[in-house]
PDB file of N, CA and C in Angstrom:
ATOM      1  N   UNK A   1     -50.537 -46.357  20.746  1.00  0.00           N
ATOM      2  CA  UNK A   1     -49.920 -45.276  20.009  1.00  0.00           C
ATOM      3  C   UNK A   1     -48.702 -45.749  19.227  1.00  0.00           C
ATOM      4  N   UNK A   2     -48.881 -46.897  19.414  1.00  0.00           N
ATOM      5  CA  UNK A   2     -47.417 -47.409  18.421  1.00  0.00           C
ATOM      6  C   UNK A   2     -47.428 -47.276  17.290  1.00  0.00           C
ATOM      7  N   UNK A   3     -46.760 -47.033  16.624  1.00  0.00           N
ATOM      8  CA  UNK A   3     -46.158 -46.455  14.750  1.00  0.00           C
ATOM      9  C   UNK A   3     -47.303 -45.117  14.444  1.00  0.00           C
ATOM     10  N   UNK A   4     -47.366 -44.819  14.885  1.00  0.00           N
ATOM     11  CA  UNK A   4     -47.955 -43.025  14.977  1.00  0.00           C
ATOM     12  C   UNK A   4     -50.060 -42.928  15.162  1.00  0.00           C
ATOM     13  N   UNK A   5     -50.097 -43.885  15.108  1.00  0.00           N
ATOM     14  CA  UNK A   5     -52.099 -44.073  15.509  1.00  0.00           C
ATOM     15  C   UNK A   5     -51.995 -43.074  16.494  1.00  0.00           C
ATOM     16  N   UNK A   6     -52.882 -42.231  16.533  1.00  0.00           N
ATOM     17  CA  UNK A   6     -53.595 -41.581  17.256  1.00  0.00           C
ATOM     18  C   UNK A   6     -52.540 -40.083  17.864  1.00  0.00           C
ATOM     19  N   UNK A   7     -51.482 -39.812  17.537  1.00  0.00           N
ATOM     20  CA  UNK A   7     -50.930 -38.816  17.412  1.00  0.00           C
ATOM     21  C   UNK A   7     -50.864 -37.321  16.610  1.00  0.00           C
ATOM     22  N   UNK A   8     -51.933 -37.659  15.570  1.00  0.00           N
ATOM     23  CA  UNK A   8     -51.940 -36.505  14.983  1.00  0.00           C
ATOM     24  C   UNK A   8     -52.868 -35.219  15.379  1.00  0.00           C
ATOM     25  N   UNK A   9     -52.412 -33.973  15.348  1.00  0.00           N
ATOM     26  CA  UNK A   9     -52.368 -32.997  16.343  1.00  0.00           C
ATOM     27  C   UNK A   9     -52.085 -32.583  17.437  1.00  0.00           C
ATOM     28  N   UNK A  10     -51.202 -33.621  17.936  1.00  0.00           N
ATOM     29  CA  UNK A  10     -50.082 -33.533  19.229  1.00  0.00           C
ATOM     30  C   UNK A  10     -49.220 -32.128  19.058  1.00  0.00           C
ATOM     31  N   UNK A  11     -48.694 -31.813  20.007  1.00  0.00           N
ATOM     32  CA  UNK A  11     -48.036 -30.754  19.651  1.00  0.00           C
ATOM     33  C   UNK A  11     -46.244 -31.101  19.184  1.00  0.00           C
ATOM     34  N   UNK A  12     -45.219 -30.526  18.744  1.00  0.00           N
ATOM     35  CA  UNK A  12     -43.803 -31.351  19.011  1.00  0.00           C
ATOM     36  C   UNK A  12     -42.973 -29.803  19.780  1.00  0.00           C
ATOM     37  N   UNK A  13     -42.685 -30.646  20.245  1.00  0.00           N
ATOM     38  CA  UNK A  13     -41.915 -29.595  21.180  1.00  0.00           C
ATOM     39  C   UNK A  13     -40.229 -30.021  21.347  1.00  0.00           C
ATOM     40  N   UNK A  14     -39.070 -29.427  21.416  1.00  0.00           N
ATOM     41  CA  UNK A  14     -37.922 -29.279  21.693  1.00  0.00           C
ATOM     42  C   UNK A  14     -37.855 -30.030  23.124  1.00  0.00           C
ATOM     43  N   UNK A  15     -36.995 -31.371  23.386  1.00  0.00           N
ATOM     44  CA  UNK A  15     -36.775 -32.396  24.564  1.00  0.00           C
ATOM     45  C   UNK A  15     -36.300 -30.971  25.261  1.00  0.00           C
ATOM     46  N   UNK A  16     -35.165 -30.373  25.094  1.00  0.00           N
ATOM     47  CA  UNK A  16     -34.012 -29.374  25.841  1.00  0.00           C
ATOM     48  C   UNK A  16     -34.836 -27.924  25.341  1.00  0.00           C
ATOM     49  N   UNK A  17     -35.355 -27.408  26.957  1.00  0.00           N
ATOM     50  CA  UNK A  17     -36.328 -25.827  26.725  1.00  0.00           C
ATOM     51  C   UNK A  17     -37.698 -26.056  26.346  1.00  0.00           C
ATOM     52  N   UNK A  18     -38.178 -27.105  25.832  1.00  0.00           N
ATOM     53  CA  UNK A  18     -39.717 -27.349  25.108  1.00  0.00           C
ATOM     54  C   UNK A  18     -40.163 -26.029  24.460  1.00  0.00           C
ATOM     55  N   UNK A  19     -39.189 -25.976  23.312  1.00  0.00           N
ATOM     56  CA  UNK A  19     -39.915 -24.979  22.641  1.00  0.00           C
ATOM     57  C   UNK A  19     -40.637 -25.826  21.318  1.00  0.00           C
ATOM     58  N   UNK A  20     -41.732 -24.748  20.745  1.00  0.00           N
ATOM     59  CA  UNK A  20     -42.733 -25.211  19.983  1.00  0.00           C
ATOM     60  C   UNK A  20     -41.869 -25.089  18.728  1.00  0.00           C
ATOM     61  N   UNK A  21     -42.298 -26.288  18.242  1.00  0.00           N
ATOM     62  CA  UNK A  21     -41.649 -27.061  16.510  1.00  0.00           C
ATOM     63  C   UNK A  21     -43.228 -26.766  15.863  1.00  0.00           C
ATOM     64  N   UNK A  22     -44.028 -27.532  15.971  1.00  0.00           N
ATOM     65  CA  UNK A  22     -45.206 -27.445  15.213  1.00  0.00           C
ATOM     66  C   UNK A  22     -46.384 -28.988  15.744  1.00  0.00           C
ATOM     67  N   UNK A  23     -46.859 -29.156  14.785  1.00  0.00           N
ATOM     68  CA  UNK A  23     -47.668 -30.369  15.112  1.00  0.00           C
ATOM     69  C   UNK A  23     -47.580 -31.290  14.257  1.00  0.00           C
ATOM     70  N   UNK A  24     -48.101 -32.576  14.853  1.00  0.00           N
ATOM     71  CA  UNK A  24     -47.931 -33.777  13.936  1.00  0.00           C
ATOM     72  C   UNK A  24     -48.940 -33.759  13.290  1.00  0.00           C
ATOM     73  N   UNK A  25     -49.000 -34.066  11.761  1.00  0.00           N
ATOM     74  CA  UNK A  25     -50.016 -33.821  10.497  1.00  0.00           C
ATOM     75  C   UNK A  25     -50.706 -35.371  10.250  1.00  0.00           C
ATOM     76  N   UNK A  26     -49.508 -35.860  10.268  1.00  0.00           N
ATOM     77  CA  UNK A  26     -49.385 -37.347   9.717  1.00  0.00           C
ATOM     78  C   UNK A  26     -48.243 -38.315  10.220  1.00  0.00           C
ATOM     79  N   UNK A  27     -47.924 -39.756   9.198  1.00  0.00           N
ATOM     80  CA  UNK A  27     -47.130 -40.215   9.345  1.00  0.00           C
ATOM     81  C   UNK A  27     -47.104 -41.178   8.432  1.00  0.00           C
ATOM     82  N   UNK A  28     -45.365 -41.489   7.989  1.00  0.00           N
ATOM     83  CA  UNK A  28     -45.281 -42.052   6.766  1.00  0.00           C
ATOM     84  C   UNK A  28     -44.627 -42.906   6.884  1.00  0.00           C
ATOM     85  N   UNK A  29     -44.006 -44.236   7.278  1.00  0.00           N
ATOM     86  CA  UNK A  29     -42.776 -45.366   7.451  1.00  0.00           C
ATOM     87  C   UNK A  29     -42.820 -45.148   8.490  1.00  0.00           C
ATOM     88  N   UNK A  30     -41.451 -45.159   8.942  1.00  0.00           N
ATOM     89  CA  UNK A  30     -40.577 -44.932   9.797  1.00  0.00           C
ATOM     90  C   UNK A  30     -40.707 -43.125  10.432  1.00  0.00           C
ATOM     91  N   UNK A  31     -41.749 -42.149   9.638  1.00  0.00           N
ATOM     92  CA  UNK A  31     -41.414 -40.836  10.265  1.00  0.00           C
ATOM     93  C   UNK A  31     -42.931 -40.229  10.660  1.00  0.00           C
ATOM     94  N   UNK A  32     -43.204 -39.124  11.393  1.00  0.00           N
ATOM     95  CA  UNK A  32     -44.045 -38.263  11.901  1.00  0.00           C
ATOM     96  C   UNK A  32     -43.546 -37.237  10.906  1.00  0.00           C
ATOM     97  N   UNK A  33     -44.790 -36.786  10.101  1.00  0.00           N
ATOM     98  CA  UNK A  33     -45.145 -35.442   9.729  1.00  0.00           C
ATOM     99  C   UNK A  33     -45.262 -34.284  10.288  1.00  0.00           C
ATOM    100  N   UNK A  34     -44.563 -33.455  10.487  1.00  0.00           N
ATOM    101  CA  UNK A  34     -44.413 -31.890  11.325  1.00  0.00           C
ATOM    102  C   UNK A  34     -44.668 -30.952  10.286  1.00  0.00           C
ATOM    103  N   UNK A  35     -45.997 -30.633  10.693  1.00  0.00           N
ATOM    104  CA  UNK A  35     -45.774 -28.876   9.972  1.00  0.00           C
ATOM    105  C   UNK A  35     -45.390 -28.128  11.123  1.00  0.00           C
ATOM    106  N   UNK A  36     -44.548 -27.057  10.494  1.00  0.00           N
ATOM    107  CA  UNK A  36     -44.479 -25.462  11.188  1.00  0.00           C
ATOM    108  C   UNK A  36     -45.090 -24.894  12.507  1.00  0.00           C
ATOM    109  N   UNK A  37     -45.047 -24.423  12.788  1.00  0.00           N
ATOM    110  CA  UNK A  37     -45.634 -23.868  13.746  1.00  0.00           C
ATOM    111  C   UNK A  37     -46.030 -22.460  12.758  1.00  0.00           C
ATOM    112  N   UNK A  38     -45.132 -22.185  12.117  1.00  0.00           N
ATOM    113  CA  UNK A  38     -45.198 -20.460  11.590  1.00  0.00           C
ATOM    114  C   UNK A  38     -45.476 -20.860   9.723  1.00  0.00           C
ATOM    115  N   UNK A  39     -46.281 -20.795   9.308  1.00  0.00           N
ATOM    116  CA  UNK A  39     -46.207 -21.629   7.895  1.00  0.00           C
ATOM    117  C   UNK A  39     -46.231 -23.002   7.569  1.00  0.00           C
ATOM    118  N   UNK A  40     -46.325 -23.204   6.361  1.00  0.00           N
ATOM    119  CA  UNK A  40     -47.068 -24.664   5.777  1.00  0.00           C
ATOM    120  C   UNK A  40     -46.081 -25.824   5.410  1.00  0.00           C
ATOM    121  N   UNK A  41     -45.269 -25.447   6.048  1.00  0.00           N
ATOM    122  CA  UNK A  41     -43.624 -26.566   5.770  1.00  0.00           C
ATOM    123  C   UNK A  41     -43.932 -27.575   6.616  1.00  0.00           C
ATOM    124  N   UNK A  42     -43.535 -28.536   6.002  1.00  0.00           N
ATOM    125  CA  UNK A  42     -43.886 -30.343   6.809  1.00  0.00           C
ATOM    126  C   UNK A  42     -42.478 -30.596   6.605  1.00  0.00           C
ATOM    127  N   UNK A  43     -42.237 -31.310   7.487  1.00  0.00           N
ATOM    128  CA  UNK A  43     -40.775 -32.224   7.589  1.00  0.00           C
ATOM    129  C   UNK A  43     -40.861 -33.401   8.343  1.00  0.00           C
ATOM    130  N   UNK A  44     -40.171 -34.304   7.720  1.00  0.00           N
ATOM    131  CA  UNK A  44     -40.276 -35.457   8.693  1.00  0.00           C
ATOM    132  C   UNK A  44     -39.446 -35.510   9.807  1.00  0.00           C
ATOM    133  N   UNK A  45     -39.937 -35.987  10.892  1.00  0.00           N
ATOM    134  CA  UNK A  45     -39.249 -36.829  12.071  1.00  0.00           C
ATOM    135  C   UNK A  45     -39.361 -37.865  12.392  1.00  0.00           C
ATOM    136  N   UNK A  46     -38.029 -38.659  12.308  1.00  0.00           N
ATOM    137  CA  UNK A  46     -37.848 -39.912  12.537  1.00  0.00           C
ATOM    138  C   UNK A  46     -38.780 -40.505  14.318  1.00  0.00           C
ATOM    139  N   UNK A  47     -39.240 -41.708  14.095  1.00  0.00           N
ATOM    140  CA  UNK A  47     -39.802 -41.975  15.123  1.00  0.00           C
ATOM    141  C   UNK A  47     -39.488 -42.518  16.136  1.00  0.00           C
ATOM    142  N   UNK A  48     -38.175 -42.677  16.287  1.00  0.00           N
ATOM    143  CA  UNK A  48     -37.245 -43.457  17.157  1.00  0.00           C
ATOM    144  C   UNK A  48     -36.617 -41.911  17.348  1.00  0.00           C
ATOM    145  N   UNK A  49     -36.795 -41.189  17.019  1.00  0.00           N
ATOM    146  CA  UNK A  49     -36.185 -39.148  17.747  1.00  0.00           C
ATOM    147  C   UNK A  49     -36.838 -38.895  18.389  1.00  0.00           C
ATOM    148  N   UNK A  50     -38.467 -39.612  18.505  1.00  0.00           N
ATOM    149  CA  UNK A  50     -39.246 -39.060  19.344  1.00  0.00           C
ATOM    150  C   UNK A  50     -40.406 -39.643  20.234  1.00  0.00           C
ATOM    151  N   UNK A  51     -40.433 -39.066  21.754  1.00  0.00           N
ATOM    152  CA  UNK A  51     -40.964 -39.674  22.537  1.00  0.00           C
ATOM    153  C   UNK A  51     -42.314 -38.897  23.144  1.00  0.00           C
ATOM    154  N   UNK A  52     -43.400 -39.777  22.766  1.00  0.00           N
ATOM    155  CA  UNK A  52     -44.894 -39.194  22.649  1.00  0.00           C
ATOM    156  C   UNK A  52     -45.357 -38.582  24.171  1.00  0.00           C
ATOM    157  N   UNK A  53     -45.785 -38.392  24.550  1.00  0.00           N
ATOM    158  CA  UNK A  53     -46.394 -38.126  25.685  1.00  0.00           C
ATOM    159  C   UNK A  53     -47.928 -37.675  25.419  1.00  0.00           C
ATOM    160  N   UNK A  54     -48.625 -38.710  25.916  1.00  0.00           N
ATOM    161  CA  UNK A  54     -50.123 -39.199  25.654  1.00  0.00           C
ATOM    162  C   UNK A  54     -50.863 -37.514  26.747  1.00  0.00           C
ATOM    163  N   UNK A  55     -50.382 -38.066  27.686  1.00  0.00           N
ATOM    164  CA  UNK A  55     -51.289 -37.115  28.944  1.00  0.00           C
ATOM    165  C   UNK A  55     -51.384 -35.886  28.438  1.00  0.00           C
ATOM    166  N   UNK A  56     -50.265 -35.319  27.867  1.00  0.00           N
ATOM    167  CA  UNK A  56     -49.968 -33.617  27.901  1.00  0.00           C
ATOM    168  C   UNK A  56     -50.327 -33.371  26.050  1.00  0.00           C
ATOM    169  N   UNK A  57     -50.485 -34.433  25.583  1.00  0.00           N
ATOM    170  CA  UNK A  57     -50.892 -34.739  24.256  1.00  0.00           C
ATOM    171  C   UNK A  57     -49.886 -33.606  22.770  1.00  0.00           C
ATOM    172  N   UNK A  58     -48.931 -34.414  23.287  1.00  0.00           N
ATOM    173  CA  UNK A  58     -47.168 -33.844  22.843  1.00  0.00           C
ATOM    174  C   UNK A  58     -46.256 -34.753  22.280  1.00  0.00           C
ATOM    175  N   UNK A  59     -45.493 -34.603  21.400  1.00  0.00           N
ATOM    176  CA  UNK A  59     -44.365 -35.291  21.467  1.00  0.00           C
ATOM    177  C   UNK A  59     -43.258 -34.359  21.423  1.00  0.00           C
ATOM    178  N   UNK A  60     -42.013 -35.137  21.780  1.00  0.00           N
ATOM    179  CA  UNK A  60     -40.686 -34.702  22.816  1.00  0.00           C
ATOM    180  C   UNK A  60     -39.571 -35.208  21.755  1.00  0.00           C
ATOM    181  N   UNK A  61     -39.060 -34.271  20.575  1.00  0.00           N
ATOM    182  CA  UNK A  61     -38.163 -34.423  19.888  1.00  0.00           C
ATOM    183  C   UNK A  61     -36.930 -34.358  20.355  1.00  0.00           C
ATOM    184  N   UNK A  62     -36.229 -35.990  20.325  1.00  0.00           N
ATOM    185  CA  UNK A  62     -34.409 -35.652  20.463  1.00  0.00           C
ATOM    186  C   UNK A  62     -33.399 -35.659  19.783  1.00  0.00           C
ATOM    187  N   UNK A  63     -33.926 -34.482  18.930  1.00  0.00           N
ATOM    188  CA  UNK A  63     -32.953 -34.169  17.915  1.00  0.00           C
ATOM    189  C   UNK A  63     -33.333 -32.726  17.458  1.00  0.00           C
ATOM    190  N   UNK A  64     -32.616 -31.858  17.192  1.00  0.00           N
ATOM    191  CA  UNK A  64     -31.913 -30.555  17.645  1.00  0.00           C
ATOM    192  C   UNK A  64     -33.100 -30.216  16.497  1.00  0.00           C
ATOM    193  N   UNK A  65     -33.712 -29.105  17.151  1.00  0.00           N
ATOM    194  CA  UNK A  65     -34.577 -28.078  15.669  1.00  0.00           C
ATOM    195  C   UNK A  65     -33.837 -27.815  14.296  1.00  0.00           C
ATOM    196  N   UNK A  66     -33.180 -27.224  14.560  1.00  0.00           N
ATOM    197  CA  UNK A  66     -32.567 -27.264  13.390  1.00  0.00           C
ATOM    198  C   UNK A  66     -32.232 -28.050  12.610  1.00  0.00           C
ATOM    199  N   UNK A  67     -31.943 -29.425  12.765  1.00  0.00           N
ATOM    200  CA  UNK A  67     -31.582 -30.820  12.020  1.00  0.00           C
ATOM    201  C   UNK A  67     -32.722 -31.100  11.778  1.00  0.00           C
ATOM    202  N   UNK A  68     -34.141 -30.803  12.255  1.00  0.00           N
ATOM    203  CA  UNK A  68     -35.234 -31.430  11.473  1.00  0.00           C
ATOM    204  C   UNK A  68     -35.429 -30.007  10.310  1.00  0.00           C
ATOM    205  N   UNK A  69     -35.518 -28.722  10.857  1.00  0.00           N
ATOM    206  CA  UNK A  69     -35.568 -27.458   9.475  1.00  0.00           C
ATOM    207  C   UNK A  69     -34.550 -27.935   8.085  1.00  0.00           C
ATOM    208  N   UNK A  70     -33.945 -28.213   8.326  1.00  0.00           N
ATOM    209  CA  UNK A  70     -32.958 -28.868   7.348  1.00  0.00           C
ATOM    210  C   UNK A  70     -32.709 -30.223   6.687  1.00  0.00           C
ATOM    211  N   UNK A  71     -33.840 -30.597   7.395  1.00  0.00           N
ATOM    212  CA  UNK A  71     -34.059 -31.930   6.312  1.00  0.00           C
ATOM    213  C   UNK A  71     -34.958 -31.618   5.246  1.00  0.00           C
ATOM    214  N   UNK A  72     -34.931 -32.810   4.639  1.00  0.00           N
ATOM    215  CA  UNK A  72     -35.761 -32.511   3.112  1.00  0.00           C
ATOM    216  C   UNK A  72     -37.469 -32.018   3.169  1.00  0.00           C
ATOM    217  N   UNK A  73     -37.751 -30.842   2.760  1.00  0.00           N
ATOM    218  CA  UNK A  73     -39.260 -30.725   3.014  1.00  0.00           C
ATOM    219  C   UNK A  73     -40.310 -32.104   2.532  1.00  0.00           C
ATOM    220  N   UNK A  74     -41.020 -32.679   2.948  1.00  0.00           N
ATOM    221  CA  UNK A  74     -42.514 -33.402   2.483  1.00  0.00           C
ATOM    222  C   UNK A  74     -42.940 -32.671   1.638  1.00  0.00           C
ATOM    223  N   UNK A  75     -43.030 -33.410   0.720  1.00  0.00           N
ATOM    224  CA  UNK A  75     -43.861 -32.710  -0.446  1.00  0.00           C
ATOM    225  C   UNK A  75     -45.315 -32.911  -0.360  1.00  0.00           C
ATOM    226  N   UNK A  76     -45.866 -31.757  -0.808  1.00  0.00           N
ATOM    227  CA  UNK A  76     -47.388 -31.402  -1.196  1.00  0.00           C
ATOM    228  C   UNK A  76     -48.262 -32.460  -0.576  1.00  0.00           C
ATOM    229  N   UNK A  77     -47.835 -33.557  -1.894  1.00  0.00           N
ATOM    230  CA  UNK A  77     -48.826 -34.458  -2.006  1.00  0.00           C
ATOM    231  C   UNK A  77     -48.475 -35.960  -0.571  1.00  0.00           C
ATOM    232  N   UNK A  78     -47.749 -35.179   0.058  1.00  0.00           N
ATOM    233  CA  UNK A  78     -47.328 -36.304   1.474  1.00  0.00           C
ATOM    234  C   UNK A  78     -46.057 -37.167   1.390  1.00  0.00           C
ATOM    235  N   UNK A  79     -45.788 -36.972  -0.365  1.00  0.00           N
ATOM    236  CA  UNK A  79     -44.623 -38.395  -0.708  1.00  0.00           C
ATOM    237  C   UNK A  79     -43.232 -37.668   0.388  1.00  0.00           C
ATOM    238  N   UNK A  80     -42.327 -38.771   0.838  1.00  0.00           N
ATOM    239  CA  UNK A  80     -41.273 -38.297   1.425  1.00  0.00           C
ATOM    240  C   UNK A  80     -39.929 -38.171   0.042  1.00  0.00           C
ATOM    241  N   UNK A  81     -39.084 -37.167   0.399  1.00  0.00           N
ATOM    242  CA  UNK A  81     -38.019 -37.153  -0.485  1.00  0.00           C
ATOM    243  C   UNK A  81     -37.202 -38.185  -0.393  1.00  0.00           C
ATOM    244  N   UNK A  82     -36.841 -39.347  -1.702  1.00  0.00           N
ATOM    245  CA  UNK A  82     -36.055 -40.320  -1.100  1.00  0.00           C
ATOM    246  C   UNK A  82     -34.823 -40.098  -0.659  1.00  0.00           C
ATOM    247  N   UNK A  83     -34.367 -39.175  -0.450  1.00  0.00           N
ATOM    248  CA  UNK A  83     -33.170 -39.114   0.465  1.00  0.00           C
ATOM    249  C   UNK A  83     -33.251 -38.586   1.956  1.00  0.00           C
ATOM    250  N   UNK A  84     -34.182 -38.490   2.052  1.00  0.00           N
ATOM    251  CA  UNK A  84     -34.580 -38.348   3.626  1.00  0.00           C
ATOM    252  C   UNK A  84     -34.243 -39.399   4.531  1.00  0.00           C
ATOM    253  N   UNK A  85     -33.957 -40.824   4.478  1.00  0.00           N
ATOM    254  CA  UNK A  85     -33.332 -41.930   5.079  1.00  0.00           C
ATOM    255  C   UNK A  85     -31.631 -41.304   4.884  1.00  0.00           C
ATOM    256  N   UNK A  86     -31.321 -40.966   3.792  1.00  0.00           N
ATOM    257  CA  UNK A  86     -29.848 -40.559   4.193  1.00  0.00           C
ATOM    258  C   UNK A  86     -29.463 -39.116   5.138  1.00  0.00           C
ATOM    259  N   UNK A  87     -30.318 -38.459   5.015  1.00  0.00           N
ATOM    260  CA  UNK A  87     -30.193 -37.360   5.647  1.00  0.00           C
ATOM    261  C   UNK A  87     -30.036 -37.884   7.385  1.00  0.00           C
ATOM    262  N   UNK A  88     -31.139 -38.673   7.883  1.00  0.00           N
ATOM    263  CA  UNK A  88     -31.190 -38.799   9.271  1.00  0.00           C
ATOM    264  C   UNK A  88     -29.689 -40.197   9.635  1.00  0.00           C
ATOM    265  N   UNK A  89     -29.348 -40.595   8.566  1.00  0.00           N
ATOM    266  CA  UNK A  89     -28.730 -41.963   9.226  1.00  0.00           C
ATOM    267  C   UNK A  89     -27.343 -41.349   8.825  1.00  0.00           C
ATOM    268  N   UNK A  90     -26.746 -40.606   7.813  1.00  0.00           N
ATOM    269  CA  UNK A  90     -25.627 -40.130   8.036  1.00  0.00           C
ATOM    270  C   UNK A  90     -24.629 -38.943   8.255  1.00  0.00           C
TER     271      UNK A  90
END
């Protein structure tokens, strides 16, 4: 499962409460594709934020919901916004 193989349709869930974020779509560099849970919004998550869990067929985001809603949406066509590396590193 290393650099995102075989993760897509995992669920992502909140590390603190496991509440539902959405599912993994894809993956692009360095990030996992999240759409919504509630609508068609993708956002990336960095892959070093998050820790897979194969058995329960999940991954375990550690980094706050809201800091991923507020990063740059994925566009349409999958490209990432190039400022999405600045968003997570500063």
């Amino acid at each position: 499962m290393e650099g995102g193989e075989g993760v897509e349709g995992f669920r992502v869930v909140t590390a603190v409460g496991e509440k539902r974020v959405g599912r993994i779509v894809g993956a692009e560099g360095h990030y996992y594709i999240v759409r919504r849970s509630f609508g068609r919004s993708r956002y990336p998550l960095p892959k070093r934020q998050a820790e897979i869990d194969p058995e329960q067929r999940r991954v375990l985001m550690r980094t706050l919901r809201q800091v991923l809603l507020e990063a740059r949406k994925v566009r349409r066509d999958g490209e990432l916004d190039p400022a999405t590396d600045g968003y997570y590193s500063g």
